[in-house]
N, C-alpha and C. Protein backbone atom coordinates (compact mmCIF):
# COMPACT_ATOMS: atom_id res chain seq x y z
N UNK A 1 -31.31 -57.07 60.50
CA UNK A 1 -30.73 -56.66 59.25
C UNK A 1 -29.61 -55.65 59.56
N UNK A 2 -28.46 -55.86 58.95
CA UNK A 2 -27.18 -55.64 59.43
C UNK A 2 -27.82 -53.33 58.66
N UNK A 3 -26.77 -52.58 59.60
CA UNK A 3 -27.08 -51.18 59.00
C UNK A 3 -27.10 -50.65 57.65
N UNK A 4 -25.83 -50.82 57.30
CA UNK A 4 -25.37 -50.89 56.15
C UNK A 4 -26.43 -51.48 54.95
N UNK A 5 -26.89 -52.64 54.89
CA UNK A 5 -28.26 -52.94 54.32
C UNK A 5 -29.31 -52.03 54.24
N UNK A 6 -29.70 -51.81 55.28
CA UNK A 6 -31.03 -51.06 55.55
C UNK A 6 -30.92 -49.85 54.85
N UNK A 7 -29.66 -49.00 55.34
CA UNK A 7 -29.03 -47.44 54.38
C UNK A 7 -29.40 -47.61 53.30
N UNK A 8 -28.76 -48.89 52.33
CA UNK A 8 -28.78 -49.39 51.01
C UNK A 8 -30.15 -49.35 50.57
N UNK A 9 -31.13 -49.81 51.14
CA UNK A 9 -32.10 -50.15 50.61
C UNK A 9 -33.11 -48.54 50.66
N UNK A 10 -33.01 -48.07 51.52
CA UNK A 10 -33.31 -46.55 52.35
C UNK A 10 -33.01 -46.27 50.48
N UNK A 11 -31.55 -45.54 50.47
CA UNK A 11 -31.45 -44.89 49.44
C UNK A 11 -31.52 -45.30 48.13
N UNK A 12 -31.84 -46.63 47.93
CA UNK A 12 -32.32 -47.28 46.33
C UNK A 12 -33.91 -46.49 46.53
N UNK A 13 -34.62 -46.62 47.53
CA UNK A 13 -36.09 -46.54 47.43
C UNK A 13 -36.38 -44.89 47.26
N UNK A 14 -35.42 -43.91 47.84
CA UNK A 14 -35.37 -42.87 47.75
C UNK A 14 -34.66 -42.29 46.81
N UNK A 15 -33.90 -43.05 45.69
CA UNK A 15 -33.44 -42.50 44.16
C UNK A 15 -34.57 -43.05 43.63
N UNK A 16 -35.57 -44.38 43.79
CA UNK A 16 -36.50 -44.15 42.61
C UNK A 16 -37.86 -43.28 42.97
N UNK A 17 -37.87 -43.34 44.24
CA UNK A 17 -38.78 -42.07 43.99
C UNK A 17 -38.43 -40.91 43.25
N UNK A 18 -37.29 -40.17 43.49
CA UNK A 18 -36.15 -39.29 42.10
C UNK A 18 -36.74 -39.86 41.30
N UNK A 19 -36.52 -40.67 40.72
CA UNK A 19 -36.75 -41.25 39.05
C UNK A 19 -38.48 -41.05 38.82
N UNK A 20 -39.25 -41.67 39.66
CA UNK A 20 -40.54 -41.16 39.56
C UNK A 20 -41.09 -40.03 39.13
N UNK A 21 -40.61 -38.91 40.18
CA UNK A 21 -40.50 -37.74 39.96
C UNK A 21 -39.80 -36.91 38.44
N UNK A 22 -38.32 -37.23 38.39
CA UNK A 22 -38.25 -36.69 36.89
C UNK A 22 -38.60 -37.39 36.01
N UNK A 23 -39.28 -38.97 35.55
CA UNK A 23 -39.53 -38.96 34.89
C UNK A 23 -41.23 -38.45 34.36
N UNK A 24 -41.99 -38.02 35.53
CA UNK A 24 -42.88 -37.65 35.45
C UNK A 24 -43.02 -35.87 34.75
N UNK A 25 -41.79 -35.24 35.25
CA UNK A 25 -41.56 -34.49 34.66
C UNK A 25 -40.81 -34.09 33.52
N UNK A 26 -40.41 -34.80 32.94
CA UNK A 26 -39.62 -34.92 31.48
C UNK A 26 -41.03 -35.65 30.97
N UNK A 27 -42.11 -36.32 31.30
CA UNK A 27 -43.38 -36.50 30.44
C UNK A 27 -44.11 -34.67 30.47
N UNK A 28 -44.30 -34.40 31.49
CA UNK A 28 -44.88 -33.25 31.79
C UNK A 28 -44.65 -31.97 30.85
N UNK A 29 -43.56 -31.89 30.79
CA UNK A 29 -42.68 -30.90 30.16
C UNK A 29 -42.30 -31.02 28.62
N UNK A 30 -42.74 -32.21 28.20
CA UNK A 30 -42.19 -32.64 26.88
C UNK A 30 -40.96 -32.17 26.36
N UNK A 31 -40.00 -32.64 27.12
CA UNK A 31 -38.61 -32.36 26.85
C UNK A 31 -38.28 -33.12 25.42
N UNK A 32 -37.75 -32.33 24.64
CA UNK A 32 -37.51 -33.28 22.97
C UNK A 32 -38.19 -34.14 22.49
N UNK A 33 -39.89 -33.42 23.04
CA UNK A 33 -40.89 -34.30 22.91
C UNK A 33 -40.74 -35.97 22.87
N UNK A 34 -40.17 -35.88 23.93
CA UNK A 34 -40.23 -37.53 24.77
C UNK A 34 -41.83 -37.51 25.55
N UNK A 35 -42.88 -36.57 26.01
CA UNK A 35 -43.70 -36.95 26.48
C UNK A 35 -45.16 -37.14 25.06
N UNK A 36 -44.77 -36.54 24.17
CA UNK A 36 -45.47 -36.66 23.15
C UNK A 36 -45.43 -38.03 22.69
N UNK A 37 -44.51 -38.35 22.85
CA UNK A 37 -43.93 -39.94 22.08
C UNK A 37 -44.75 -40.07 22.98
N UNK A 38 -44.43 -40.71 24.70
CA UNK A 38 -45.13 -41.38 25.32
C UNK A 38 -46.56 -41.58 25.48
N UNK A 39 -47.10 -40.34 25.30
CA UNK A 39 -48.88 -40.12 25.73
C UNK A 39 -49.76 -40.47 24.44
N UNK A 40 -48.51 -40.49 23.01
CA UNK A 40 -49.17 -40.65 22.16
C UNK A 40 -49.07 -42.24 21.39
N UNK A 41 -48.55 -42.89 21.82
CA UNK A 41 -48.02 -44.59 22.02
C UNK A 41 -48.78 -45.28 22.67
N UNK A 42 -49.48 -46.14 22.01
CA UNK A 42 -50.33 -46.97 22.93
C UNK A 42 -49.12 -48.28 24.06
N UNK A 43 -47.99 -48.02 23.41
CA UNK A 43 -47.41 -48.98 24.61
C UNK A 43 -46.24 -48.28 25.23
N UNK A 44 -46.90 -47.02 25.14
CA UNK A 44 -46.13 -45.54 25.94
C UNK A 44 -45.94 -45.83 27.50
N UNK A 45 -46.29 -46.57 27.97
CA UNK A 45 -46.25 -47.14 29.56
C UNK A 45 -44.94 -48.04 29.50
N UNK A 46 -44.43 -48.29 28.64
CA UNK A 46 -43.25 -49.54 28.44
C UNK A 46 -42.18 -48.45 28.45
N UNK A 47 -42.11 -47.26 27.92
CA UNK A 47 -40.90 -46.77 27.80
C UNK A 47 -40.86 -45.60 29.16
N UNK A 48 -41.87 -45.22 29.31
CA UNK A 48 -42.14 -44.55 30.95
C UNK A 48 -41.77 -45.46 32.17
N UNK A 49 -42.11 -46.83 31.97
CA UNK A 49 -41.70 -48.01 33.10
C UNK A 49 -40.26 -47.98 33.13
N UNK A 50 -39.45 -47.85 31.88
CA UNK A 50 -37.74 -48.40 31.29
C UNK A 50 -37.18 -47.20 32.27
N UNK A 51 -37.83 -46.10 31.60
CA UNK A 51 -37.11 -44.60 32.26
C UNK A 51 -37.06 -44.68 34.01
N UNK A 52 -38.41 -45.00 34.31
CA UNK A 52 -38.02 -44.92 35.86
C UNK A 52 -37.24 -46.28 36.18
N UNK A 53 -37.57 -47.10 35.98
CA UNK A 53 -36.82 -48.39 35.86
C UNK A 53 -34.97 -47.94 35.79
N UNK A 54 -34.63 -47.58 34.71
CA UNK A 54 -33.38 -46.77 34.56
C UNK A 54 -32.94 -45.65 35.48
N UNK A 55 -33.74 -44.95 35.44
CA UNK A 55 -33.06 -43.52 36.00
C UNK A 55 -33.35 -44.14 37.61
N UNK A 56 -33.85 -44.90 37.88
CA UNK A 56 -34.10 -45.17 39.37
C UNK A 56 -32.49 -46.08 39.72
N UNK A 57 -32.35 -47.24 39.03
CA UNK A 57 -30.68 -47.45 39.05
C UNK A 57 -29.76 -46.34 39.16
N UNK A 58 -29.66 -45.15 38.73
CA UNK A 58 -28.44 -44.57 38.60
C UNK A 58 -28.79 -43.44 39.65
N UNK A 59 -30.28 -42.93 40.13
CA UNK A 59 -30.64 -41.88 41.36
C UNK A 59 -30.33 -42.55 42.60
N UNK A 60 -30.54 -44.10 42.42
CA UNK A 60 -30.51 -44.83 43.76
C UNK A 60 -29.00 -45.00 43.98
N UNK A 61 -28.16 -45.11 43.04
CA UNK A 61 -26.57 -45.86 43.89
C UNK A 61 -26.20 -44.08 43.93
N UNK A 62 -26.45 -43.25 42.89
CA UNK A 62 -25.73 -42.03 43.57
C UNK A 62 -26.00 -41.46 45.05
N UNK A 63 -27.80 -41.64 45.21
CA UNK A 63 -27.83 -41.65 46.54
C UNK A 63 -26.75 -42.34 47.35
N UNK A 64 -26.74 -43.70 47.14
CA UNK A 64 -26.42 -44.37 48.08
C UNK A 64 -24.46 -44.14 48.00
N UNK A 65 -24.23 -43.54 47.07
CA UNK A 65 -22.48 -42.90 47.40
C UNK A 65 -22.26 -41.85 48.05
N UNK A 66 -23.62 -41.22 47.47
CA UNK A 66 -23.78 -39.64 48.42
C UNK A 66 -23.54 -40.01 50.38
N UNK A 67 -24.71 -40.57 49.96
CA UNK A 67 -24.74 -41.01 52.44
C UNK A 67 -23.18 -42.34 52.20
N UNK A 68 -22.78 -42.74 51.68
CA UNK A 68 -21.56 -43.29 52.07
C UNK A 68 -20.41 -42.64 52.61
N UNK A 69 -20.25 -41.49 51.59
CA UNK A 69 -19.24 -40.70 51.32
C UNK A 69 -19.41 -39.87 52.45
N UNK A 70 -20.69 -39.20 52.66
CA UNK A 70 -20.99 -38.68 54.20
C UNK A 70 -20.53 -38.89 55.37
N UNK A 71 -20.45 -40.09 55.10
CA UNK A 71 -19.88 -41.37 56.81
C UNK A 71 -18.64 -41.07 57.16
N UNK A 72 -17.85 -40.78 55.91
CA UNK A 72 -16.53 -40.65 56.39
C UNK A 72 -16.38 -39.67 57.29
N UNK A 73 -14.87 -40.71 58.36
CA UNK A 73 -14.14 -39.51 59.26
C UNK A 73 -12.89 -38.96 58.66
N UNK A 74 -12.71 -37.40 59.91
CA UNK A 74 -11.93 -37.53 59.02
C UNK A 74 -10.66 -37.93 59.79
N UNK A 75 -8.77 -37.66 58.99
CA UNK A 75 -8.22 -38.16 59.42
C UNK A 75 -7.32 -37.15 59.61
N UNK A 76 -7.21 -36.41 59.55
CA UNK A 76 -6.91 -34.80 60.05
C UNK A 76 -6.61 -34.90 61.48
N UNK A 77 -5.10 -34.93 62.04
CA UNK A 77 -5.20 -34.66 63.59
C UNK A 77 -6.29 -33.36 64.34
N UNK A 78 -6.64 -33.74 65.33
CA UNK A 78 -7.68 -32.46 65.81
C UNK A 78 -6.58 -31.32 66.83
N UNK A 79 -6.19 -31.91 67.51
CA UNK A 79 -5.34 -31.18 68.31
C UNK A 79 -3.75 -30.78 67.80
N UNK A 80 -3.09 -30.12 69.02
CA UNK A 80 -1.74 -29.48 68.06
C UNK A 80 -0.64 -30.40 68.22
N UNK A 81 -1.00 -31.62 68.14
CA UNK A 81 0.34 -32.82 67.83
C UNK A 81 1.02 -32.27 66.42
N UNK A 82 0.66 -31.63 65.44
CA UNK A 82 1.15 -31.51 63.99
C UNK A 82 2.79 -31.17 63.99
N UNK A 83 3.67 -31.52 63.14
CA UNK A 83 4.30 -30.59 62.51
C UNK A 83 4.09 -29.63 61.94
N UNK A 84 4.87 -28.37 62.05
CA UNK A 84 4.54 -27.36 61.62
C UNK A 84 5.50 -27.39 59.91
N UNK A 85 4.76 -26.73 59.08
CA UNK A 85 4.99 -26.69 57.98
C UNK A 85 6.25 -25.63 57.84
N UNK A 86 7.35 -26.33 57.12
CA UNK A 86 8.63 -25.64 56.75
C UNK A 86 8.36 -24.10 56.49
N UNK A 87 9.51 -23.06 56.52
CA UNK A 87 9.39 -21.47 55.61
C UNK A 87 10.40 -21.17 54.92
N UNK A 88 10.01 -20.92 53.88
CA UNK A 88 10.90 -21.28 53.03
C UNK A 88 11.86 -19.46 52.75
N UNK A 89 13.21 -19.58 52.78
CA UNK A 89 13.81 -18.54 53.21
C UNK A 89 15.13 -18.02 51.44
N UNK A 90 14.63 -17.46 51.23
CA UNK A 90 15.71 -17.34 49.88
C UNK A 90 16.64 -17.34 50.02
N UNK A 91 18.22 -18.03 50.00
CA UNK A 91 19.09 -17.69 50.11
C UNK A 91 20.03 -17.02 48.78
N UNK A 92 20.67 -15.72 48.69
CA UNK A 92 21.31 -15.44 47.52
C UNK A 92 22.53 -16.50 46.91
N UNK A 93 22.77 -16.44 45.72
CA UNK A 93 23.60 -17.15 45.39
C UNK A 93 24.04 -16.24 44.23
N UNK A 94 25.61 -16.01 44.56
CA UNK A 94 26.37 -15.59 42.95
C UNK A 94 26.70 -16.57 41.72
N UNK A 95 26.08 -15.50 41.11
CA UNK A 95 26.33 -16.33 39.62
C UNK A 95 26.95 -15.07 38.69
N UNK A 96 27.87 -15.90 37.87
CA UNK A 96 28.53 -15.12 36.88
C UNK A 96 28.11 -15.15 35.57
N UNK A 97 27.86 -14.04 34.84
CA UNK A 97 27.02 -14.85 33.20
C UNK A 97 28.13 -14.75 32.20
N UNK A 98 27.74 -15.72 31.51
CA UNK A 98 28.82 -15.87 30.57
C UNK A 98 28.07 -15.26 29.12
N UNK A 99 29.12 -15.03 28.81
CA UNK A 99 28.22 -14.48 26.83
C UNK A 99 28.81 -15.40 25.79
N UNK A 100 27.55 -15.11 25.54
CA UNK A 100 27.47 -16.07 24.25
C UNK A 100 27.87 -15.42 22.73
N UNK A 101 28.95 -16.51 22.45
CA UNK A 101 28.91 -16.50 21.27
C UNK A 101 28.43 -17.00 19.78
N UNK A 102 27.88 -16.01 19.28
CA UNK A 102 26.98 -15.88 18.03
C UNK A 102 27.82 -15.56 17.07
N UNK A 103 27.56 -17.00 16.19
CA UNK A 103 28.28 -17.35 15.22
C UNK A 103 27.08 -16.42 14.31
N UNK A 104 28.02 -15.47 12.96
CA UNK A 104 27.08 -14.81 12.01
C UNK A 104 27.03 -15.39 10.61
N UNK A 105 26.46 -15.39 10.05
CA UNK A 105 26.86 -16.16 8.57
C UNK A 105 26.97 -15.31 7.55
């Protein structure tokens, strides 16, 4: 099984454990009494299943952007090949002001 797979699957299984976890605690805690609903619903297991079911989709791919995004190199020369960045030097310049004329009514 190619790496990349395996990672994938690694971090789907390790966002729904996440989802397990908070949704066990958003029952626990009765957040906007969502666990009241649930414990007090005889088909309160259907909407506890949806939640981890759900929140396990969206814990698992963030995982899995999180360790993607990780991988990257970077592309930053390491050594002193760089150009060095310009300095920027004021030069004066004359200017003459002119006045304005203000028309009065």
């Amino acid at each position: 099984m190619p790496e990349l797979v395996r990672l994938y699957i690694r971090s789907v299984a390790f966002g729904f454990g996440i989802a397990v976890v908070f949704t066990a605690g958003v029952i626990w805690l009765d957040v906007a009494g969502v666990g009241h609903l649930i414990l007090a619903s005889d088909i309160g297991w259907v909407a506890a299943a949806m939640m981890v079911f759900f929140n396990g989709i969206i814990f698992g791919a963030v995982q899995f952007a999180f360790r993607i995004m990780a991988m990257a190199e970077d592309d930053a020369p390491t050594g002193g090949t760089g150009l060095r960045d310009g300095v920027l030097i004021p030069i004066p310049v004359e200017a003459t002001a002119k006045r304005r004329t203000t028309q009065r009514r």
